[in-house]
C-alpha atoms as a PDB file:
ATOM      1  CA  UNK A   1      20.838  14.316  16.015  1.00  0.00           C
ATOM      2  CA  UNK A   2      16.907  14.378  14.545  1.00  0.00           C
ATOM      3  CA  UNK A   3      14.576  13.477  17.595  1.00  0.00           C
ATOM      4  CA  UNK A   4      11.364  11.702  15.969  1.00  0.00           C
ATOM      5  CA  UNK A   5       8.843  13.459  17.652  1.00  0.00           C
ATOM      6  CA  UNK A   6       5.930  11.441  16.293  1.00  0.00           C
ATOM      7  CA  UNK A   7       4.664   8.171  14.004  1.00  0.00           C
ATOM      8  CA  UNK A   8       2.882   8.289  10.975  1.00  0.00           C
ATOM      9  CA  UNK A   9       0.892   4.972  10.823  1.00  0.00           C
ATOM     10  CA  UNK A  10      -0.630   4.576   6.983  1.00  0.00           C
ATOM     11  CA  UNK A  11      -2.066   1.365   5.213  1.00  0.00           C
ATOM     12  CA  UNK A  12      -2.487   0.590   1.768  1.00  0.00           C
ATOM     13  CA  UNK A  13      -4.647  -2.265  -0.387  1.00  0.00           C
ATOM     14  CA  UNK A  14      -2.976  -3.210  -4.253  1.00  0.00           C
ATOM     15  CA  UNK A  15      -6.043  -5.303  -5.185  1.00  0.00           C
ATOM     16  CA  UNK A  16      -4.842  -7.816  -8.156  1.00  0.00           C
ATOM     17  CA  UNK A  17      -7.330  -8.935 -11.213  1.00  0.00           C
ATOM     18  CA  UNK A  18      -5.464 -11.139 -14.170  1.00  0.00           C
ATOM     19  CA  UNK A  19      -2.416  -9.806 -14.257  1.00  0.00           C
ATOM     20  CA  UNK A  20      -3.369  -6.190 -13.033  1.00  0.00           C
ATOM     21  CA  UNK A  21      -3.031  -4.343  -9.923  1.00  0.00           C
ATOM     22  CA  UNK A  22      -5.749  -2.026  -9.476  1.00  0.00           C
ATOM     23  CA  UNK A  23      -4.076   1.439  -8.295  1.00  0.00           C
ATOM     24  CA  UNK A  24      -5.187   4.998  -7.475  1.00  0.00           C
ATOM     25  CA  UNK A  25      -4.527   8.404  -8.493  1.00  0.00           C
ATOM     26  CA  UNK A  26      -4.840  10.689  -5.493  1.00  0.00           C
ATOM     27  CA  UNK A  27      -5.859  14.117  -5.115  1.00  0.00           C
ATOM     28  CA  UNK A  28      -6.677  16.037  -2.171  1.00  0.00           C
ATOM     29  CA  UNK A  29      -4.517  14.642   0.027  1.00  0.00           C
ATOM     30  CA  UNK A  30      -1.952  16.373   2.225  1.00  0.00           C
ATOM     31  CA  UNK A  31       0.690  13.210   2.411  1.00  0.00           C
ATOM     32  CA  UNK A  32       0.054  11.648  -1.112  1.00  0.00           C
ATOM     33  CA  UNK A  33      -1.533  13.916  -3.306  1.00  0.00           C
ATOM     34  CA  UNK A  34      -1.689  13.456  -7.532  1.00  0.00           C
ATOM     35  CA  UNK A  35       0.399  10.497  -7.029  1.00  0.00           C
ATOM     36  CA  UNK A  36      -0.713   6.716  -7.875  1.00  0.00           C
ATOM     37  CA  UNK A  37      -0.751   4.680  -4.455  1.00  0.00           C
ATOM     38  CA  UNK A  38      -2.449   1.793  -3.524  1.00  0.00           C
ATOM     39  CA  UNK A  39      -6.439   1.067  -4.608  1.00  0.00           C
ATOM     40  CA  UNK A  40      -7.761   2.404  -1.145  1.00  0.00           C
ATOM     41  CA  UNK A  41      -5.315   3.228   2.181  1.00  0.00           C
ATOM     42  CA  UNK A  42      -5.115   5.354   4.932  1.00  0.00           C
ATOM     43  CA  UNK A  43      -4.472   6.377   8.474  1.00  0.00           C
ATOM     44  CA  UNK A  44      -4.814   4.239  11.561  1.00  0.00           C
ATOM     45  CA  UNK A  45      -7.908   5.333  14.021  1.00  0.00           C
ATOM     46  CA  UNK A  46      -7.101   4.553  17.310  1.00  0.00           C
ATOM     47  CA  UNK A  47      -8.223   1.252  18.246  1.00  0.00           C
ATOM     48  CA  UNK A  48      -6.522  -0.125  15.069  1.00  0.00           C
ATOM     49  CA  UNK A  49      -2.871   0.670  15.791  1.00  0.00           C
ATOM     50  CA  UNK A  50      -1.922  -2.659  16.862  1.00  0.00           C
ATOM     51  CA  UNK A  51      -4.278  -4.493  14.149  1.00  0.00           C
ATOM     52  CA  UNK A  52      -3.082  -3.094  10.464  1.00  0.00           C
ATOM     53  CA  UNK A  53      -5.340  -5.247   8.321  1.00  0.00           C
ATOM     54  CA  UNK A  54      -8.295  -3.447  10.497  1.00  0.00           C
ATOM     55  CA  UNK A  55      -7.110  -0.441   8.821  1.00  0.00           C
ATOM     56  CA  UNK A  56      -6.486  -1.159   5.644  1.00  0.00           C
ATOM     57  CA  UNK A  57     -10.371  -3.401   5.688  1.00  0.00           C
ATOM     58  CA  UNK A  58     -11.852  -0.438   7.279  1.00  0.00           C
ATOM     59  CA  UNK A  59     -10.630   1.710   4.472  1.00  0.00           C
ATOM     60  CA  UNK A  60     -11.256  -0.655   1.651  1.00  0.00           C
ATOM     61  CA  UNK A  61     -14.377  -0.639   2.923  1.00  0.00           C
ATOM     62  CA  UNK A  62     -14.772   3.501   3.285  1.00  0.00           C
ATOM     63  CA  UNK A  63     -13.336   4.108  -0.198  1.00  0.00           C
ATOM     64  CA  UNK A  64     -14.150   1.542  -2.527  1.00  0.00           C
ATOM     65  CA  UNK A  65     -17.186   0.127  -0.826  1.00  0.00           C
ATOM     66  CA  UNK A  66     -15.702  -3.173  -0.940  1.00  0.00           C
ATOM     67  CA  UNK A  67     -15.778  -5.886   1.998  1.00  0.00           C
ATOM     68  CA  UNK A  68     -13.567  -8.319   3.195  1.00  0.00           C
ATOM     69  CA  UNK A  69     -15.919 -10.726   1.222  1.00  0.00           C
ATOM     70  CA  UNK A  70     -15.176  -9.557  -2.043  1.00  0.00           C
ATOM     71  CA  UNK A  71     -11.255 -10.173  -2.121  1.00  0.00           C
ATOM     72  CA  UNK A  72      -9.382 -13.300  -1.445  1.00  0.00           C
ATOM     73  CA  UNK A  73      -5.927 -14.440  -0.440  1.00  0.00           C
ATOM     74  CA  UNK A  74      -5.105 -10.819   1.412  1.00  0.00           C
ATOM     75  CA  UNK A  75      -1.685 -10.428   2.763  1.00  0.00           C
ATOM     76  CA  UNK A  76       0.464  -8.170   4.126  1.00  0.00           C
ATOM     77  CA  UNK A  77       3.609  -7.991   1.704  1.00  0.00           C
ATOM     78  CA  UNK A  78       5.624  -5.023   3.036  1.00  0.00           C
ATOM     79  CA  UNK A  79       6.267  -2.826   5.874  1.00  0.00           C
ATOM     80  CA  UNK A  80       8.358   0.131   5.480  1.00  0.00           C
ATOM     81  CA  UNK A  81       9.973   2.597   7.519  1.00  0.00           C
ATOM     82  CA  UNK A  82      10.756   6.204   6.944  1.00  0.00           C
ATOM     83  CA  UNK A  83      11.871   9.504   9.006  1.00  0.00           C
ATOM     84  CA  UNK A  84      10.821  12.647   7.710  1.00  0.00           C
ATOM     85  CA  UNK A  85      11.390  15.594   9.355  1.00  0.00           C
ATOM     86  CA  UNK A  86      11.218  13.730  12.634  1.00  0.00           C
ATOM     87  CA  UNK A  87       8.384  12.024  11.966  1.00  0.00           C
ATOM     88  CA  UNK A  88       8.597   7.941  11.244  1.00  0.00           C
ATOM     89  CA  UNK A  89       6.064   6.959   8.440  1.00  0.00           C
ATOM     90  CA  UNK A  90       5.549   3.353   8.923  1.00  0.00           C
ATOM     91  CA  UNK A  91       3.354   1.773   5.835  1.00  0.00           C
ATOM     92  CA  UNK A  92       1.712  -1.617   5.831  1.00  0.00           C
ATOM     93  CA  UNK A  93       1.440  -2.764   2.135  1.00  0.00           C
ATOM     94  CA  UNK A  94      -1.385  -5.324   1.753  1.00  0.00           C
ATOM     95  CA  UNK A  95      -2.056  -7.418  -1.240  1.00  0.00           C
ATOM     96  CA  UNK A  96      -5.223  -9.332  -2.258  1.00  0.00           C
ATOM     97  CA  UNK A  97      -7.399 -10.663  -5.330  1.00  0.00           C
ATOM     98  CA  UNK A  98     -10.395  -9.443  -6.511  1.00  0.00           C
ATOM     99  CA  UNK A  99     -12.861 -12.044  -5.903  1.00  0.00           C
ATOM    100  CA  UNK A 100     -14.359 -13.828  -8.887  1.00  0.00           C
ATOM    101  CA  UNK A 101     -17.317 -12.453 -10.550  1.00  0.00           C
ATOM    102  CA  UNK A 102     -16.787  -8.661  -8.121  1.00  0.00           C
ATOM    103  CA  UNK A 103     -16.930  -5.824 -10.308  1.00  0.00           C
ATOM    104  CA  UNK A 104     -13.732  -4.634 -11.568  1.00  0.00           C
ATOM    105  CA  UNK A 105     -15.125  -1.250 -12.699  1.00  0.00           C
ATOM    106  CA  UNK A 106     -14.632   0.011  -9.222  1.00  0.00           C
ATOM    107  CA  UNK A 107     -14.677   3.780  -8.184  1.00  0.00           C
ATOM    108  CA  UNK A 108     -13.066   5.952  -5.273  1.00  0.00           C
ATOM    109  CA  UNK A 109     -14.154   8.949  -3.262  1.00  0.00           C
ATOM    110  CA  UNK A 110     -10.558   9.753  -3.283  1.00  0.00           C
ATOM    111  CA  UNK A 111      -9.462   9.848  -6.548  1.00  0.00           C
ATOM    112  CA  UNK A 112      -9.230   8.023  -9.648  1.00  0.00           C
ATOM    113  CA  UNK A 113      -8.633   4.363  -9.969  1.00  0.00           C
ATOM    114  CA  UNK A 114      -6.842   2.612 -12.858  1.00  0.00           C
ATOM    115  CA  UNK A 115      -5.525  -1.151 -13.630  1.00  0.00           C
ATOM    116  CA  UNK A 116      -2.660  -1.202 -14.612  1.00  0.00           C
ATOM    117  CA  UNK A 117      -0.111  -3.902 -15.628  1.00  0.00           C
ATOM    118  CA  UNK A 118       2.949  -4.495 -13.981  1.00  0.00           C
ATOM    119  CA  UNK A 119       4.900  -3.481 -16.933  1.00  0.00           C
ATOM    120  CA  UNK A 120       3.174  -0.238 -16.999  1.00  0.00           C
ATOM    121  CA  UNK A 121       3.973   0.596 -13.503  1.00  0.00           C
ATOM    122  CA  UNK A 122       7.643   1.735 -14.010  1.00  0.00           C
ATOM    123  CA  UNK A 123       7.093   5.028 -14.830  1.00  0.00           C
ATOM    124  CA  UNK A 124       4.400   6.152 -12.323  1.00  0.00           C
ATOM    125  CA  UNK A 125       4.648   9.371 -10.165  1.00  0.00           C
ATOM    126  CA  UNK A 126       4.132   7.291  -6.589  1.00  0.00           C
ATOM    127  CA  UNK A 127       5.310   8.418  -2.821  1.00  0.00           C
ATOM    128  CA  UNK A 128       8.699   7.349  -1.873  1.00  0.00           C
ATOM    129  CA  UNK A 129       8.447   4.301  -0.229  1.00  0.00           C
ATOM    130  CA  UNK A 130       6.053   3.418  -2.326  1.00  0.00           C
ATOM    131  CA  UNK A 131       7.780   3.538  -5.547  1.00  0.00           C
ATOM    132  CA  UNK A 132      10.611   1.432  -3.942  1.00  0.00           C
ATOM    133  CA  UNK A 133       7.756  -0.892  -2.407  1.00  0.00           C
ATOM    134  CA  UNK A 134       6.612  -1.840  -5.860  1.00  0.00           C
ATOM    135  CA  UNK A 135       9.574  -1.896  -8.179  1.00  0.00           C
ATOM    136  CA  UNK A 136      10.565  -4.295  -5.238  1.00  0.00           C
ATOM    137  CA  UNK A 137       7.691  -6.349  -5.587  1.00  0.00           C
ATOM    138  CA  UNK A 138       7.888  -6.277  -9.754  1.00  0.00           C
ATOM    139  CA  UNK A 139      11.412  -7.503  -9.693  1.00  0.00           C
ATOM    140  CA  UNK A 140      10.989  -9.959  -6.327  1.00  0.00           C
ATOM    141  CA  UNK A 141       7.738 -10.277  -4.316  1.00  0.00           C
ATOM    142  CA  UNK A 142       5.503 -10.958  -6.890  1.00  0.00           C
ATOM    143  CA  UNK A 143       7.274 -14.415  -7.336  1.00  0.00           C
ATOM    144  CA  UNK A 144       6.443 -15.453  -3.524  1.00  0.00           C
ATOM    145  CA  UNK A 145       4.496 -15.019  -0.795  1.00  0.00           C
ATOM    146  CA  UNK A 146       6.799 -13.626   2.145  1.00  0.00           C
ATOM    147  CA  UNK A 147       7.163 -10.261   4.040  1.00  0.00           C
ATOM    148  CA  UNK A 148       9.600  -7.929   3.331  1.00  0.00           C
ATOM    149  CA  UNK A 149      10.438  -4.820   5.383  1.00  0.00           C
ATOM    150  CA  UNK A 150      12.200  -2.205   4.004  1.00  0.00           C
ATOM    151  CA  UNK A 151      14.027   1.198   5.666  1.00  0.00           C
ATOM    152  CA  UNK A 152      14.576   4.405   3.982  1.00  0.00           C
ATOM    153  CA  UNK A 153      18.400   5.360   4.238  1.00  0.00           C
ATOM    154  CA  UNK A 154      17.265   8.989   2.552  1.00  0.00           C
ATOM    155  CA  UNK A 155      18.176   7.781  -0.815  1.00  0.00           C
ATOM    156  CA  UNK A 156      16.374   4.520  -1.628  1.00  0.00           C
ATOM    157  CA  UNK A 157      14.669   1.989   0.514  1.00  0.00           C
ATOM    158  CA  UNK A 158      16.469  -1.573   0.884  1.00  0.00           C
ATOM    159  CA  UNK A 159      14.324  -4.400   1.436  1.00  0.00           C
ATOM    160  CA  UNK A 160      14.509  -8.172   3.280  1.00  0.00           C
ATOM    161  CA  UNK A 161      12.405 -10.640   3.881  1.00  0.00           C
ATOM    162  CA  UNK A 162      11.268 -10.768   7.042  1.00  0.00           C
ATOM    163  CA  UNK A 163      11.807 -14.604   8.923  1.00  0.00           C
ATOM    164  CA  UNK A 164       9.704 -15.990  11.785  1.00  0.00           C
ATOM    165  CA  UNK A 165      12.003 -15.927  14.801  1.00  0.00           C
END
């Protein structure tokens, strides 16, 4: 049996404008590189492991010089759970709008960011629990508001949504 010997803790911001999520195209990265992931994401310091949407502000904030004032109606959509190579990647998915009247031609000290429909988000090179994430969210989540969490089983990752009790 695989001992975990550690947690991965990552966050990740799909920023919405229309009908267009606003994704990026990593490179550089050691975990997620020259794949399309959320807008602007990334590790948990210390003081934010019990507070994800510190994170995932903090790094909005870092990477696409955005603050908390210029998006609306943030949520976190999806938590998902992973073990590889005895390490558990746990991801918090956030979701937001652009405000009104921000500027949409945003840019990244990480990479290159693109808008995207959710039509043309099928094909998309993206990291594993990722991919599953948002094909989840095209075919389901989009249509509501709850929390879904979702484990790997090492071949897909299988969603539900997440009740209050």
């Amino acid at each position: 049996m695989q001992q975990v010997a550690k947690m991965r803790n990552m966050t990740a911001i799909y920023l919405k404008c229309d009908d267009k999520l606003l994704l990026l195209y990593r490179q550089g990265s050691v975990v997620a590189d020259e794949m399309w992931i959320g807008a602007a994401g990334g590790h948990f310091e210390p003081e934010e492991l019990n507070d994800p949407k510190a994170c995932v502000l903090r790094e909005m904030k870092e990477e696409l010089g955005l603050s908390e004032d210029s998006i609306k109606n943030l949520q976190l959509r999806y938590i998902t759970l992973r073990n590889v190579k005895g390490e558990v990647r746990q991801n918090f998915y956030f979701f937001a709008d652009l405000e009104d009247g921000e500027q949409k031609e945003l840019t990244s000290n990480e990479g290159v960011l693109k808008w995207f429909t959710l039509q043309e988000l099928q094909g998309l090179n993206m990291p594993f629990s990722a991919r599953y994430m948002m094909d989840h969210y095209v075919e389901k989540g989009q249509f509501d508001d709850s929390l879904y969490g979702g484990i790997s089983d090492g071949n897909k990752v299988v969603f539900t949504k997440m009740q209050e009790g």
